[in-house]
PDB file of N, CA and C in Angstrom:
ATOM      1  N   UNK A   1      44.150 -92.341 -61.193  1.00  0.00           N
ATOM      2  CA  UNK A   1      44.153 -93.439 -62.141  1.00  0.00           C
ATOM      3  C   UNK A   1      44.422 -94.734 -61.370  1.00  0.00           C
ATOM      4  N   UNK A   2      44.173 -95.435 -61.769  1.00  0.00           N
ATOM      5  CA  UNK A   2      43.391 -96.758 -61.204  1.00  0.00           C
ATOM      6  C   UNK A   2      44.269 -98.180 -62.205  1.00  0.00           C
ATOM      7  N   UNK A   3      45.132 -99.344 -61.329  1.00  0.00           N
ATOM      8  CA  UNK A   3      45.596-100.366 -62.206  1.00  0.00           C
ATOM      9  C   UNK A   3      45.333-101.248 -61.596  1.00  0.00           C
ATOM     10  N   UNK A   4      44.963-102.338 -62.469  1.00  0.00           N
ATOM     11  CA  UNK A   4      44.182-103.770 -61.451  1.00  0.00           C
ATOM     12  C   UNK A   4      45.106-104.615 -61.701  1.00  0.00           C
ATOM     13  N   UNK A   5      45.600-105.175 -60.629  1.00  0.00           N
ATOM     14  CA  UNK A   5      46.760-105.921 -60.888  1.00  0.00           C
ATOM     15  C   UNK A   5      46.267-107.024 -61.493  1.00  0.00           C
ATOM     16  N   UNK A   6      47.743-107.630 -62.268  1.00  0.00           N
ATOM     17  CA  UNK A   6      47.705-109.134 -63.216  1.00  0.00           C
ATOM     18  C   UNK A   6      48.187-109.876 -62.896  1.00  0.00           C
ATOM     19  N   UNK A   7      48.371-111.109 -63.220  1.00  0.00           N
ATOM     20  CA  UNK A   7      49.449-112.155 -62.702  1.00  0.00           C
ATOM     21  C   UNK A   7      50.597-111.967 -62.923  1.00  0.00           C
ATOM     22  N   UNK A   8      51.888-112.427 -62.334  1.00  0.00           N
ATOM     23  CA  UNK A   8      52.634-112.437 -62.470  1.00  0.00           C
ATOM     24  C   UNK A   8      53.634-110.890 -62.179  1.00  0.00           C
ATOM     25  N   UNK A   9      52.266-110.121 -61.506  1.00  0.00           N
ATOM     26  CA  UNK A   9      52.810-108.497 -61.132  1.00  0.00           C
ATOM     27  C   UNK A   9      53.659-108.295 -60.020  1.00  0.00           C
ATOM     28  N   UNK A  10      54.173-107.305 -59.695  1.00  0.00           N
ATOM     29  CA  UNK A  10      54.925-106.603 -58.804  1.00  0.00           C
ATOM     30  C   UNK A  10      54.589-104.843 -58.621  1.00  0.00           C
ATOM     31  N   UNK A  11      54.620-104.575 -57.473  1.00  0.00           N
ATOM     32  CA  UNK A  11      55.016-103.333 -57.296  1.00  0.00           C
ATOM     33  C   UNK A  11      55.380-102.245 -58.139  1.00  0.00           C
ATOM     34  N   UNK A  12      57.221-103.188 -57.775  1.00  0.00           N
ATOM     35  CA  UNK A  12      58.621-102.995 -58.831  1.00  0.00           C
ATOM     36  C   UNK A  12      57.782-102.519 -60.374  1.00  0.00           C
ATOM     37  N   UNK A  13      57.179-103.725 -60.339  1.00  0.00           N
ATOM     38  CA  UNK A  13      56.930-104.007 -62.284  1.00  0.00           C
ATOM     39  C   UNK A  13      55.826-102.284 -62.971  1.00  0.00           C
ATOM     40  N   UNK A  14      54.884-102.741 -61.301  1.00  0.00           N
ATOM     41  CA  UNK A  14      53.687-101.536 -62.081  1.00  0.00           C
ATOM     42  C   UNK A  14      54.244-100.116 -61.774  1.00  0.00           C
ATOM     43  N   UNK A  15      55.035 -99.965 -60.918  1.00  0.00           N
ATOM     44  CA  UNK A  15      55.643 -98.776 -60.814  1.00  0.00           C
ATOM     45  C   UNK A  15      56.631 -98.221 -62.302  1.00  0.00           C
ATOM     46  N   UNK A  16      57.488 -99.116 -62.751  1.00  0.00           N
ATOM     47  CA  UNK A  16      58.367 -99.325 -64.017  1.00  0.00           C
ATOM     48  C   UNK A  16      57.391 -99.003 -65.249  1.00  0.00           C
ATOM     49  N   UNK A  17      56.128 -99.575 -65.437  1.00  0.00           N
ATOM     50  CA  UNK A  17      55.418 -99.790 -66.345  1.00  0.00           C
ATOM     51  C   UNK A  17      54.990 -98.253 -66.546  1.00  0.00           C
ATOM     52  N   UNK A  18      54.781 -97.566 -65.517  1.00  0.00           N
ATOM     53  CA  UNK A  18      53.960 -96.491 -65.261  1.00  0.00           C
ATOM     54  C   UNK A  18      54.704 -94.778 -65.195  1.00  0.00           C
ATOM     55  N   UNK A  19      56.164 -94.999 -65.242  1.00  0.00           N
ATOM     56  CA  UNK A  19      56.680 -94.011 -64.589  1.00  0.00           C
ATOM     57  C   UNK A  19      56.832 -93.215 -63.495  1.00  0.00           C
ATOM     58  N   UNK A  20      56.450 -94.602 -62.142  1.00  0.00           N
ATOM     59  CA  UNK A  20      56.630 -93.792 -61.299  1.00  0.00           C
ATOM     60  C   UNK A  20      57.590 -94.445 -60.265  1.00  0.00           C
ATOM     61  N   UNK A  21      57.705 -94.572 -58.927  1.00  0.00           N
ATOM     62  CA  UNK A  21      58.383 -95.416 -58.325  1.00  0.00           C
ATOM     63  C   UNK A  21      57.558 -96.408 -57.207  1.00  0.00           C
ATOM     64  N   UNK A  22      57.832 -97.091 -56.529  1.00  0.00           N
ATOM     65  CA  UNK A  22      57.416 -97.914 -55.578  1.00  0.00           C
ATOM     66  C   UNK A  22      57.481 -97.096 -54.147  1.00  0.00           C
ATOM     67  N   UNK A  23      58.050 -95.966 -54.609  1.00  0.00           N
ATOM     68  CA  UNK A  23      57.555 -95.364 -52.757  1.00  0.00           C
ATOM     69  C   UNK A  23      56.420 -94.534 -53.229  1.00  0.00           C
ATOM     70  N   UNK A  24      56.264 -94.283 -54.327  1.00  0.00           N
ATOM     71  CA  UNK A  24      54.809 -93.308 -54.345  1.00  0.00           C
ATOM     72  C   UNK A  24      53.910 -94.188 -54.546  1.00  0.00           C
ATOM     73  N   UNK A  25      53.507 -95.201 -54.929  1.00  0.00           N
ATOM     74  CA  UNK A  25      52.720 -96.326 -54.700  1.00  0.00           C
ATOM     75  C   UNK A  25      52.206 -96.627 -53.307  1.00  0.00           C
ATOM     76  N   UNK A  26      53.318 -96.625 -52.823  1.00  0.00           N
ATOM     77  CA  UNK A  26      52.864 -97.110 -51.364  1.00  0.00           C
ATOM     78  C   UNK A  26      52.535 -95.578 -50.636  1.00  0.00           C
ATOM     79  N   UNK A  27      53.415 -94.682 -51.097  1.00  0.00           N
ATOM     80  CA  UNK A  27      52.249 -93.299 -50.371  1.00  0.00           C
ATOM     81  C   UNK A  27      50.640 -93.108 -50.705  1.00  0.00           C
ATOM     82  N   UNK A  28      50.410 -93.355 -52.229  1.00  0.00           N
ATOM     83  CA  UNK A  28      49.530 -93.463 -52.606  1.00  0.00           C
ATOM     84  C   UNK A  28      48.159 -94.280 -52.266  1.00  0.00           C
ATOM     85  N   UNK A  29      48.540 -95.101 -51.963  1.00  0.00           N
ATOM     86  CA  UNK A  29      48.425 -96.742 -50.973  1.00  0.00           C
ATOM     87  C   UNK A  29      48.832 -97.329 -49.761  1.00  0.00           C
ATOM     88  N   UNK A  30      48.168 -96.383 -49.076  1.00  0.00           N
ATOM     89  CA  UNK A  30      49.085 -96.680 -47.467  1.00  0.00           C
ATOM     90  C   UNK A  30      48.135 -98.499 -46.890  1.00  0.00           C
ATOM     91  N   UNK A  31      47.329 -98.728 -47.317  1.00  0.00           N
ATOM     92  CA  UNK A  31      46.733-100.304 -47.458  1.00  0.00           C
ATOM     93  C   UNK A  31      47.864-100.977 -47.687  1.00  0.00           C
ATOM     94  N   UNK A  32      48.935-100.579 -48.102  1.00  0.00           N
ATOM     95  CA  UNK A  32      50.173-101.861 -48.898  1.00  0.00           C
ATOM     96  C   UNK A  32      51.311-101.660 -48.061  1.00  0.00           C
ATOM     97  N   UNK A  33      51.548-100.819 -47.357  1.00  0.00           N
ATOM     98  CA  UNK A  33      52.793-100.280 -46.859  1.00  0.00           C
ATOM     99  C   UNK A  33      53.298-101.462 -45.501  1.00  0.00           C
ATOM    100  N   UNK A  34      51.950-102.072 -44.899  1.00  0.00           N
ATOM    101  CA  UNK A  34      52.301-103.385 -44.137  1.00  0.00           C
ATOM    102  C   UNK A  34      52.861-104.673 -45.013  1.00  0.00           C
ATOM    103  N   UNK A  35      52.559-104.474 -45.933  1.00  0.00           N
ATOM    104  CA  UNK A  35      53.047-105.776 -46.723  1.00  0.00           C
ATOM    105  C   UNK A  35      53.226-105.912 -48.295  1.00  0.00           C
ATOM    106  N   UNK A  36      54.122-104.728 -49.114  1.00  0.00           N
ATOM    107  CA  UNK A  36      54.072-104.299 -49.714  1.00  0.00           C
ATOM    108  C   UNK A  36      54.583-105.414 -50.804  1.00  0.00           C
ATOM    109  N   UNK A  37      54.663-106.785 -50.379  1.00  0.00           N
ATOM    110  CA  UNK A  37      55.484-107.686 -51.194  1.00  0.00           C
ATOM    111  C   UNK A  37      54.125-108.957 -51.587  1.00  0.00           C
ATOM    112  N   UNK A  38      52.863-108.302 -51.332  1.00  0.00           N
ATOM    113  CA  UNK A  38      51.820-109.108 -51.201  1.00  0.00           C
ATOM    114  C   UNK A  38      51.052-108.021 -51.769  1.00  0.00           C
ATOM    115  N   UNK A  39      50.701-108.387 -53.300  1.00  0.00           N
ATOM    116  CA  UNK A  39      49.586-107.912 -53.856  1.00  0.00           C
ATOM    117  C   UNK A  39      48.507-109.029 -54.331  1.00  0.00           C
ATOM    118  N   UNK A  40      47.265-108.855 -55.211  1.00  0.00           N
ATOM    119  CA  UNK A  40      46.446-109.921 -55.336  1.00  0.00           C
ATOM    120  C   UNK A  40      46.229-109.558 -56.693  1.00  0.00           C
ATOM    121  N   UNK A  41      46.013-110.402 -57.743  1.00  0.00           N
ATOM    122  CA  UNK A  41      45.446-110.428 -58.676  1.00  0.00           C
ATOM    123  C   UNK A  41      44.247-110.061 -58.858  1.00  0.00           C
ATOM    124  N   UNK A  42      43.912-108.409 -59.591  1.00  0.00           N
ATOM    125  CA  UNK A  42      42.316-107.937 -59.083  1.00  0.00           C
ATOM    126  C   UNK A  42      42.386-107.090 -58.570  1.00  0.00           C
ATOM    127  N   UNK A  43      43.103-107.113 -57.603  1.00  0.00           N
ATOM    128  CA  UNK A  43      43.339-105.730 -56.771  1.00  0.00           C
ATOM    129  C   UNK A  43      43.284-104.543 -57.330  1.00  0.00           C
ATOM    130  N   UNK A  44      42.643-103.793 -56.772  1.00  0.00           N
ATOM    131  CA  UNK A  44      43.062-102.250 -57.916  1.00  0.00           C
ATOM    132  C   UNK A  44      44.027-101.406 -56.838  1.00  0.00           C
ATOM    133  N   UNK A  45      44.799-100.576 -57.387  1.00  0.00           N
ATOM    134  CA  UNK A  45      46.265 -99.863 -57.025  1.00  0.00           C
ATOM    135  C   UNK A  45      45.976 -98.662 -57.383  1.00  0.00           C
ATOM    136  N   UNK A  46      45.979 -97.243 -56.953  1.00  0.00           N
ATOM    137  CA  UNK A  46      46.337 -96.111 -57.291  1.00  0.00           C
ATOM    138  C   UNK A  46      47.809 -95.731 -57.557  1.00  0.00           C
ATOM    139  N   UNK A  47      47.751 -95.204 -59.104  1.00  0.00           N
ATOM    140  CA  UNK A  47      49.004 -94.941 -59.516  1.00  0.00           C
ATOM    141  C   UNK A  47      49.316 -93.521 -59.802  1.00  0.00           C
ATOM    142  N   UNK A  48      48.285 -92.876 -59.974  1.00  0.00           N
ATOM    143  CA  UNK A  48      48.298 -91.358 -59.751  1.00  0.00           C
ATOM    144  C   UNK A  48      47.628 -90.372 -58.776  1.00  0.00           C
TER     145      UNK A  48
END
């Protein structure tokens, strides 16, 4: 499953939103793990 980030997002936020945490995000997403405090509006994120 697939979340395209929005403004005003976070990590923190889509992890919270979703039930999961911010280290499985970034396992999920090893693209983010250099700079995990820098997402883009648009971006799409694997959350499952």
């Amino acid at each position: 499953m697939l979340h395209v980030v929005q403004h005003g997002e976070s990590l923190h936020l889509i992890a919270k939103h979703n039930g999961t945490s911010v280290n499985v995000l970034l396992r999920l997403n090893p693209h983010l793990r250099r700079r995990p405090d820098l997402i883009h509006v648009g971006e799409k994120i694997r959350i499952r």
